[in-house]
Structures are given as C-alpha cells and as structure tokens.
Protein backbone atom coordinates (compact mmCIF):
# COMPACT_ATOMS: atom_id res chain seq x y z
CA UNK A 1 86.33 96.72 111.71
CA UNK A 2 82.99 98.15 110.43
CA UNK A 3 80.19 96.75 109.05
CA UNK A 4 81.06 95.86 105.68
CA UNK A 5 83.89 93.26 106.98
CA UNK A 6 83.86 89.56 106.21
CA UNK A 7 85.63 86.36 106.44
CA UNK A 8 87.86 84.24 104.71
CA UNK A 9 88.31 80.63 105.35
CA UNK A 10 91.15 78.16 103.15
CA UNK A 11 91.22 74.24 103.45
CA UNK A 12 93.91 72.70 102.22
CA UNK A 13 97.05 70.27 103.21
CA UNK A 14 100.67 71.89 103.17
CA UNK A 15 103.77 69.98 103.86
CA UNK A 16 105.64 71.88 106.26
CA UNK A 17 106.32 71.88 109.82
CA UNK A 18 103.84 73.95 111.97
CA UNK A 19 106.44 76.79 112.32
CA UNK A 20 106.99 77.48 108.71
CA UNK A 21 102.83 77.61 108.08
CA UNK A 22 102.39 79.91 110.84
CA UNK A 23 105.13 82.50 109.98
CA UNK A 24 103.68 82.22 106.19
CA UNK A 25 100.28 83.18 107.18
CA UNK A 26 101.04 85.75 110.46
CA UNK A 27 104.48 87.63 109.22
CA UNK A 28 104.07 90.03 106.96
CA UNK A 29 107.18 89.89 104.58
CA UNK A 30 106.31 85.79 104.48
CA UNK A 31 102.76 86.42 103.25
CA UNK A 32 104.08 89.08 100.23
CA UNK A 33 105.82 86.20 99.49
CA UNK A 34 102.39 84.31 98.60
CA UNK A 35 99.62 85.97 98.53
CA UNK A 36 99.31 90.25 98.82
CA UNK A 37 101.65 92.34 96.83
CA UNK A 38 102.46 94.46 99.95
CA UNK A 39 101.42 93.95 103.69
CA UNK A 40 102.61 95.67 107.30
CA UNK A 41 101.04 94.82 110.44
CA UNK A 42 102.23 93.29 113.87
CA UNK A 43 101.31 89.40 114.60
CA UNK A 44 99.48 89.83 117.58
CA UNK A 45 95.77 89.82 118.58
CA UNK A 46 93.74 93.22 117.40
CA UNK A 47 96.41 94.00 115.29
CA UNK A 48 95.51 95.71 111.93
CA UNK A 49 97.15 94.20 108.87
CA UNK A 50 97.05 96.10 105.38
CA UNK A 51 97.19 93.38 102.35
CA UNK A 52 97.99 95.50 99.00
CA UNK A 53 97.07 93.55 96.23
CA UNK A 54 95.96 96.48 93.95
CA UNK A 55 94.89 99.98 93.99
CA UNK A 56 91.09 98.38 93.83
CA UNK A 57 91.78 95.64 96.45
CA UNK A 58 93.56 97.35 98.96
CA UNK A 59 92.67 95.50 102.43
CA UNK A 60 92.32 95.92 106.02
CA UNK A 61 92.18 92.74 108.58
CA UNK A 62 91.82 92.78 112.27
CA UNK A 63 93.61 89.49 113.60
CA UNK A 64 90.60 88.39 115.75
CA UNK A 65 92.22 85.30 117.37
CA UNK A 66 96.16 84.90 117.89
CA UNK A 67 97.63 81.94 119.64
C-alpha cells in the first residue's frame, strides 16, 4: 500500500454466529452484499481486495492480519 493508505475501524453488535460475520466481512460476493457495489480479492493475508463503490471511490485494501 503507499503512503496515502488509512484505516477503518466499525464497533457494533451483530447477531450471528462467528462464521456468518466472518464470511460477510472476508468473502467477496458476501461483502457486495452489504457494503461495496463490486469487490474481488482472495481471503488470505497480503491479499489485495478492490471495493467498487463508484467511479470516484474505487478502493484498494491490503488484508494486513488474517486469522
């Protein structure tokens, strides 16, 4: 990632069992169901993930920790 990167950090409660949550938020056809219009990326540690939300907000993420 370069320079210009940042975080993003969510607190809140969701009733579901630990599966479910983690396949929402590491799968990528589970998080276009929530959050990005489009995403691809593999679920593993130094992955790249591209979110799409729109031509102006179209994002990278390195997964920096994968357990």
């Amino acid at each position: 990632m370069n320079d210009n990167s940042f975080h993003l950090y969510h607190d809140f409660t969701i009733e579901a069992s630990q599966e479910k949550v983690f396949k929402a938020i590491s799968q990528p056809m589970h998080l276009e169901r929530w959050w990005p219009q489009k995403c691809n990326g593999e679920p593993k540690q130094g992955a790249i993930y591209r979110l799409f939300f729109t031509p102006e907000y179209d994002w990278l993420a390195e997964i920096s920790c994968y357990e």
